[in-house]
Protein backbone atom coordinates (compact mmCIF):
# COMPACT_ATOMS: atom_id res chain seq x y z
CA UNK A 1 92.46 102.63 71.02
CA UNK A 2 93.52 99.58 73.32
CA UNK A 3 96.96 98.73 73.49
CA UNK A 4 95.89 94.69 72.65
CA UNK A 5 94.66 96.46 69.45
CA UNK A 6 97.85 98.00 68.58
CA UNK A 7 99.74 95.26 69.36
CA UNK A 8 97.36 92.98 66.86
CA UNK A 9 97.97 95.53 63.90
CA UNK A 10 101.92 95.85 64.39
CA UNK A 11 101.59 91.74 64.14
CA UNK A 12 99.73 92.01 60.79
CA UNK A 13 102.03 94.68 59.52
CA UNK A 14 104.89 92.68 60.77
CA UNK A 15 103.55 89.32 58.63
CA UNK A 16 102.56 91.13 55.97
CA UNK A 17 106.07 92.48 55.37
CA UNK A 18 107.57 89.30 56.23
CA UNK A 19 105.85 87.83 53.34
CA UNK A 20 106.29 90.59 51.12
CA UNK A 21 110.31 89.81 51.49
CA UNK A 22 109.19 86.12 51.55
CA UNK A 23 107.68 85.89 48.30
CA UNK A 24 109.38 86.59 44.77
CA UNK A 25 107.31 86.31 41.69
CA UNK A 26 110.01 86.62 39.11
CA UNK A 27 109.08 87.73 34.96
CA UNK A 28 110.01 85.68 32.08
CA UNK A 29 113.50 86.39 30.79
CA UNK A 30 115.26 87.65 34.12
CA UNK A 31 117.06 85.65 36.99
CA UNK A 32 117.90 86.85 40.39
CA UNK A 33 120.92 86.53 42.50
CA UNK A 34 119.82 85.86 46.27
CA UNK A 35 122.29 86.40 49.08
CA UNK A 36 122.08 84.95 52.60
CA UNK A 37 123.83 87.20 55.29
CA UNK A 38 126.36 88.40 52.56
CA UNK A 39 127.32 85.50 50.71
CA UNK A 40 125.69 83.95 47.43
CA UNK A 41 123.25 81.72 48.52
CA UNK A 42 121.07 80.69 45.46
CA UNK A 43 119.68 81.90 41.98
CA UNK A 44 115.86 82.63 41.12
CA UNK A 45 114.18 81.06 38.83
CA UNK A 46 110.98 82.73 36.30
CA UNK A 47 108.01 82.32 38.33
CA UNK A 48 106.72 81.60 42.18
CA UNK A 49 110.16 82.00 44.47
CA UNK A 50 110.28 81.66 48.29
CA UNK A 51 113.15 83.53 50.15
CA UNK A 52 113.82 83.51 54.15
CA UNK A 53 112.98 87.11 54.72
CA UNK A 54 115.43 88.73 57.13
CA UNK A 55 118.53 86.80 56.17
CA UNK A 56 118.12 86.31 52.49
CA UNK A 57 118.62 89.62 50.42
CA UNK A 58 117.91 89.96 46.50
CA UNK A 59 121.21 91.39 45.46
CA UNK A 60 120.90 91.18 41.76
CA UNK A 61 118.44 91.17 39.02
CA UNK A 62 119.77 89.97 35.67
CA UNK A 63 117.88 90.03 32.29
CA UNK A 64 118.64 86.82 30.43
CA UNK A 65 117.24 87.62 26.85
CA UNK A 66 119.67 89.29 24.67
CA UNK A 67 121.77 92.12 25.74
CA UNK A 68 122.44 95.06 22.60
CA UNK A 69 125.56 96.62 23.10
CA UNK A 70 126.40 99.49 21.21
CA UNK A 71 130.69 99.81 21.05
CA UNK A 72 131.27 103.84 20.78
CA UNK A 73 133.09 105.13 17.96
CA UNK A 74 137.20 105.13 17.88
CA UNK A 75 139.81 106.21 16.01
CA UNK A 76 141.94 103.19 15.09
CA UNK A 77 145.63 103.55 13.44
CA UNK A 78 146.16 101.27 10.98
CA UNK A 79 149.55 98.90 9.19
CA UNK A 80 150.15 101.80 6.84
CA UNK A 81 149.90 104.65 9.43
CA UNK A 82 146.22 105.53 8.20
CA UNK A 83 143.55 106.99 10.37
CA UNK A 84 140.08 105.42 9.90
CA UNK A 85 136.67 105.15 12.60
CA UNK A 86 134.98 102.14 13.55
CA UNK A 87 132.04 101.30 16.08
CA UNK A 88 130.43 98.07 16.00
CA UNK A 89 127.36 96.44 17.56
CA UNK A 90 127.42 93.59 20.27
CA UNK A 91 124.39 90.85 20.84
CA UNK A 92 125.06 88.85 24.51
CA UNK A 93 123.53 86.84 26.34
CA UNK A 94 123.91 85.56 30.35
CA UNK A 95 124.03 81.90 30.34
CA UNK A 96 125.52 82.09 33.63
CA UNK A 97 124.21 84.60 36.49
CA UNK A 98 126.81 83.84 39.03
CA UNK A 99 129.88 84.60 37.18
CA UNK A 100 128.52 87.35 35.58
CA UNK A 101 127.51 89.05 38.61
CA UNK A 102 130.77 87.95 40.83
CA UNK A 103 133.31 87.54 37.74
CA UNK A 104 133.62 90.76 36.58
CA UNK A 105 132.17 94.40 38.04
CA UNK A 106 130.01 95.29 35.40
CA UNK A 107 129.99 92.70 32.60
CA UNK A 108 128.77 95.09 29.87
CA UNK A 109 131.37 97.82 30.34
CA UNK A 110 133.69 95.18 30.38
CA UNK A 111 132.51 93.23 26.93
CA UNK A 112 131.95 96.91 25.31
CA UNK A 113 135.38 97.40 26.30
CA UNK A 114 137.04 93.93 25.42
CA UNK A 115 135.28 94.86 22.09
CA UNK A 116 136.84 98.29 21.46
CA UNK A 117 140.51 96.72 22.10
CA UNK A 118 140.46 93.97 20.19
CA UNK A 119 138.52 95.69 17.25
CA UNK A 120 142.07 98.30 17.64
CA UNK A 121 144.21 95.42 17.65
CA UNK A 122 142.45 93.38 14.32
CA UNK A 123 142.50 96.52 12.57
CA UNK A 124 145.91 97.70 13.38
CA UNK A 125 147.37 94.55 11.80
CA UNK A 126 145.33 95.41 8.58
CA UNK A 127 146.59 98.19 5.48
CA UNK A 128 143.68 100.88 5.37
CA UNK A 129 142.62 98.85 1.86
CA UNK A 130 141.97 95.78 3.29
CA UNK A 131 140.62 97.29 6.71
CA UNK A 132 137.92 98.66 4.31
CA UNK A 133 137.01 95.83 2.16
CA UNK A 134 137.73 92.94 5.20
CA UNK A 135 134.23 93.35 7.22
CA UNK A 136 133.13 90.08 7.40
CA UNK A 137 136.72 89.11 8.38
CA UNK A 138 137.10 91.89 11.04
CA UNK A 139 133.45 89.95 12.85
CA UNK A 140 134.30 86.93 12.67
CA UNK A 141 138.21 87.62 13.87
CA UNK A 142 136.61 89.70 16.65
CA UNK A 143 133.86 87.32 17.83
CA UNK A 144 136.40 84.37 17.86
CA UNK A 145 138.44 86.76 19.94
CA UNK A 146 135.83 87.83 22.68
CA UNK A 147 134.30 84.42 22.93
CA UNK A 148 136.54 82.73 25.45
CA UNK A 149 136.61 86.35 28.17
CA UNK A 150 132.95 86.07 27.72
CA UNK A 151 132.26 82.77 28.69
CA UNK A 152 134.74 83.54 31.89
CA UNK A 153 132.07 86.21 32.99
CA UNK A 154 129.14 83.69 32.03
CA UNK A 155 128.35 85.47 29.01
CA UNK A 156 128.01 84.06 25.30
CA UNK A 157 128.51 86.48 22.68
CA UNK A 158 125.61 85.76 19.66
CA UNK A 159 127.13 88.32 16.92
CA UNK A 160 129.70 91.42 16.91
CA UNK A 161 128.55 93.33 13.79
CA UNK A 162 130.56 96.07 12.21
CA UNK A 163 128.16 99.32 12.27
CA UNK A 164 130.49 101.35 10.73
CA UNK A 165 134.40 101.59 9.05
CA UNK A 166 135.68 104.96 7.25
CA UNK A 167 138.86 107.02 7.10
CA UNK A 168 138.86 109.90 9.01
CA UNK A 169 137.90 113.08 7.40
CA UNK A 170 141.77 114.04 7.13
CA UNK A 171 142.08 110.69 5.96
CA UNK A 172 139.50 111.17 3.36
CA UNK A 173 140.83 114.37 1.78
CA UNK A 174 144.09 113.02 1.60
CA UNK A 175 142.24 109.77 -0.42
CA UNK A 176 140.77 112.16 -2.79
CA UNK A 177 143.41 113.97 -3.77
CA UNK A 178 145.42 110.96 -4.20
CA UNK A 179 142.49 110.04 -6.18
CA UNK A 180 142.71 113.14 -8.56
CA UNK A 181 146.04 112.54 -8.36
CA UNK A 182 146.18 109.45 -9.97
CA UNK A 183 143.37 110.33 -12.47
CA UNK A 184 144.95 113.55 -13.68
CA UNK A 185 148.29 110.91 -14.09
CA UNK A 186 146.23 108.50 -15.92
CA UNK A 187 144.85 111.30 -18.40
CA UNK A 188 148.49 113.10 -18.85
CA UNK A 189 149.79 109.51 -19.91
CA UNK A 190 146.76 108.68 -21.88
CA UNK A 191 147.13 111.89 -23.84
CA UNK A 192 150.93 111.52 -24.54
CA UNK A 193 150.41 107.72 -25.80
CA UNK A 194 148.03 109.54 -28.33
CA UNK A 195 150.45 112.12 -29.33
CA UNK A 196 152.91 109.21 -29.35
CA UNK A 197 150.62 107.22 -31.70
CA UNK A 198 149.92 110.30 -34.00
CA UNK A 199 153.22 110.96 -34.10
CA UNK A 200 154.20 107.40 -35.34
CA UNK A 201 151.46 107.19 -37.86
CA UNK A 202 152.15 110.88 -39.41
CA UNK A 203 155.63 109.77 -39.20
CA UNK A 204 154.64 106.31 -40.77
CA UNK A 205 152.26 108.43 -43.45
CA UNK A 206 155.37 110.70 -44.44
CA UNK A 207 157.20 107.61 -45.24
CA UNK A 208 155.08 105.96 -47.20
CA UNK A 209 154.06 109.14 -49.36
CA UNK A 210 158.10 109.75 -50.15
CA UNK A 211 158.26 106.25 -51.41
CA UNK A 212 155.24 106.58 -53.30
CA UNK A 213 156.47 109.84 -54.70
CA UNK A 214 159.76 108.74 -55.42
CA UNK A 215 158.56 105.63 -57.24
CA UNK A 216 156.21 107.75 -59.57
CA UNK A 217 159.15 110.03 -60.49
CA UNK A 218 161.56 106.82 -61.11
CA UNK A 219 158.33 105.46 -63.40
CA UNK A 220 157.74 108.39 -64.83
CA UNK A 221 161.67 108.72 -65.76
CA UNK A 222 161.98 105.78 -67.35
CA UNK A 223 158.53 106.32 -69.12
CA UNK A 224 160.26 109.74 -70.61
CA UNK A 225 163.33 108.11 -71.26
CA UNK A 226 161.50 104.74 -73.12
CA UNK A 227 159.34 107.78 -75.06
CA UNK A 228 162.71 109.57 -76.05
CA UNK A 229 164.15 106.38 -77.22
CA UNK A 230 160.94 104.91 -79.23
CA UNK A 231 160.22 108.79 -80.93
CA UNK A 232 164.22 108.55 -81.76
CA UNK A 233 164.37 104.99 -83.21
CA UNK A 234 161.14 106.29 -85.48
CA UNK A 235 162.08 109.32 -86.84
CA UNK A 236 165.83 108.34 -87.28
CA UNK A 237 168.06 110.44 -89.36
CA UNK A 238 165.01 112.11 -90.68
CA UNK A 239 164.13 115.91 -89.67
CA UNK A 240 161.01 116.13 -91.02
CA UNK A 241 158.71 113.92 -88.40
CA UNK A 242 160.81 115.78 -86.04
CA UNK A 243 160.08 118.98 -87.17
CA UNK A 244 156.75 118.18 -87.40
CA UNK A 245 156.14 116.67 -83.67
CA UNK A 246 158.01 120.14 -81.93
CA UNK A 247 156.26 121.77 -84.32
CA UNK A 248 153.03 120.70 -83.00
CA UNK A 249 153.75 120.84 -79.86
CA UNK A 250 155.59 124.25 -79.92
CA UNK A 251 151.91 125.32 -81.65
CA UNK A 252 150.05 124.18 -78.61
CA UNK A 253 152.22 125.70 -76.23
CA UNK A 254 151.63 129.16 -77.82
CA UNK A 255 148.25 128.62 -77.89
CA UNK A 256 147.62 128.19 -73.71
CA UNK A 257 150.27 131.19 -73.70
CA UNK A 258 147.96 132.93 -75.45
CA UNK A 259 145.03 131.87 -73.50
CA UNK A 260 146.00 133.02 -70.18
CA UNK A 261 144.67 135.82 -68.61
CA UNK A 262 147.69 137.85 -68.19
CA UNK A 263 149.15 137.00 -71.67
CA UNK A 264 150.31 140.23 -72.89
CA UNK A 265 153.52 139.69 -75.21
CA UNK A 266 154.34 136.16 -76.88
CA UNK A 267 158.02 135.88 -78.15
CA UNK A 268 158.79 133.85 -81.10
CA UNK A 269 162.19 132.85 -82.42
CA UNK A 270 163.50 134.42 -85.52
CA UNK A 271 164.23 131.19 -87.48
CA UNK A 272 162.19 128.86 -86.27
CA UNK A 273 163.43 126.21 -88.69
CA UNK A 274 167.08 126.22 -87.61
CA UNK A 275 165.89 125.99 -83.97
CA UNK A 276 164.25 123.17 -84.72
CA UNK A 277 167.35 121.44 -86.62
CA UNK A 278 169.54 122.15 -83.67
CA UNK A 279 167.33 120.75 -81.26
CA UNK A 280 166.95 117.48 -83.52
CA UNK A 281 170.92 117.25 -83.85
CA UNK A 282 171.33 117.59 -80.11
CA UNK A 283 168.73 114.73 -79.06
CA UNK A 284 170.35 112.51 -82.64
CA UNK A 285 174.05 112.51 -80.70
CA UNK A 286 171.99 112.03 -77.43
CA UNK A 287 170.46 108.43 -78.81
């Protein structure tokens, strides 16, 4: 092979790199950072780019859709001294290539970071309640938060969301036995307000039975006593009615005696008659 041929192919390998480093076709949805001997020279566009091969030098390639950041998971203390983990997702975007390339050393570490601080700091001002039950007020507290660092490093941040917020497992046994805690307290007073309540109504039921009772045996007095007095003012001095009603009602009385079961022996008095008198003088000075 002839040196003139040689030289002819290094010259068409020489061009043919040269405009390999010349030309940059460039996808939708990145930008590229060119430098020239060092320093930032210009930015490249989607599409059909021309570079000065030699001297300019792609030094970055930046994708400008949205960016999915995933914040690791963290232990966060909280107001009330309470242990709970939180890890939340970020959405970014570059609006700006040059500061995020030459603002900060490696702008997603550093918003995934930004992130995990002030999610510590929100939270830490928060009771583990309202930590818990605050989500939407934890995003929007942490987006407002981020915003102005990321738009320093040419970034804008679309949405923080919260992927997940729960007490530590330590945390969580000590919330359930609180919980039992508080149930088996809730029972034990439920069940002494219902011994209270029986107590008060026996109590009540007692009460109203002794007055009952007591106002039968007052009516039932004076019904004796009116009975006495009408059988006294009808008979009057006479013994006979008298004698007649005991009688009768002496007759009766033997006869259930006599009835029962386990009547054996029945014992009469021996002058029945003079009983009877006795009986009728006694209740006669009584009226």
């Amino acid at each position: 092979m002839s040196e003139g041929l040689l030289v002819v192919i290094a010259v068409l390998i020489f061009v043919g790199v040269t405009l390999a480093k010349g030309v940059r076709i460039l996808p939708q949805g990145e930008e590229w950072i060119v430098e020239r001997l060092g320093k930032y020279h210009g930015t490249l566009k989607p599409g059909l780019n021309l570079i000065i091969p030699y001297l300019d030098n792609v030094a970055y390639k930046l994708v400008t859709k949205d960016i999915i950041l995933d914040v690791q998971e963290q232990e966060v203390i909280t107001r009330d001294n309470a242990v709970i983990l939180t890890n939340a997702i970020a959405f970014v975007k570059v609006t700006d290539p040059v500061k995020a390339v030459y603002g900060v050393t490696d702008f997603s570490e550093a918003i995934r970071n930004l992130i995990m601080t002030t999610l510590r700091s929100i939270v830490g001002e928060m009771e583990l309640d309202e930590a818990l039950s605050s989500r939407d007020k934890i995003k929007a507290r942490l987006r407002e938060s981020i915003a102005d660092e990321a738009v320093d490093w040419g970034l804008t941040v679309k949405s923080v969301e919260i992927q997940d917020i729960k007490p530590s497992e330590s945390m969580q046994r000590a919330m359930e036995m609180q919980a039992a805690a508080e149930r088996e307290r809730k029972a034990v007073v439920t069940r002494a307000e219902g011994a209270k309540q029986s107590a008060i109504l026996e109590a009540e039921a007692r009460l109203e039975s002794a007055k009952r009772d007591a106002n039968a045996q007052v009516m039932l007095a004076e019904a004796s006593a009116e009975a006495i007095r009408r059988v006294a003012a009808a008979v009057g001095n006479e013994a006979g009615p008298m004698m007649y009603l005991l009688g009768e009602k002496y007759i009766a009385s033997i006869e259930r005696m006599g009835a029962a079961d386990n009547a054996k022996l029945v014992v009469l008095p021996a002058d029945l008659h003079e009983t009877v008198r006795g009986l009728m003088g006694r209740i006669g000075k009584t009226v």
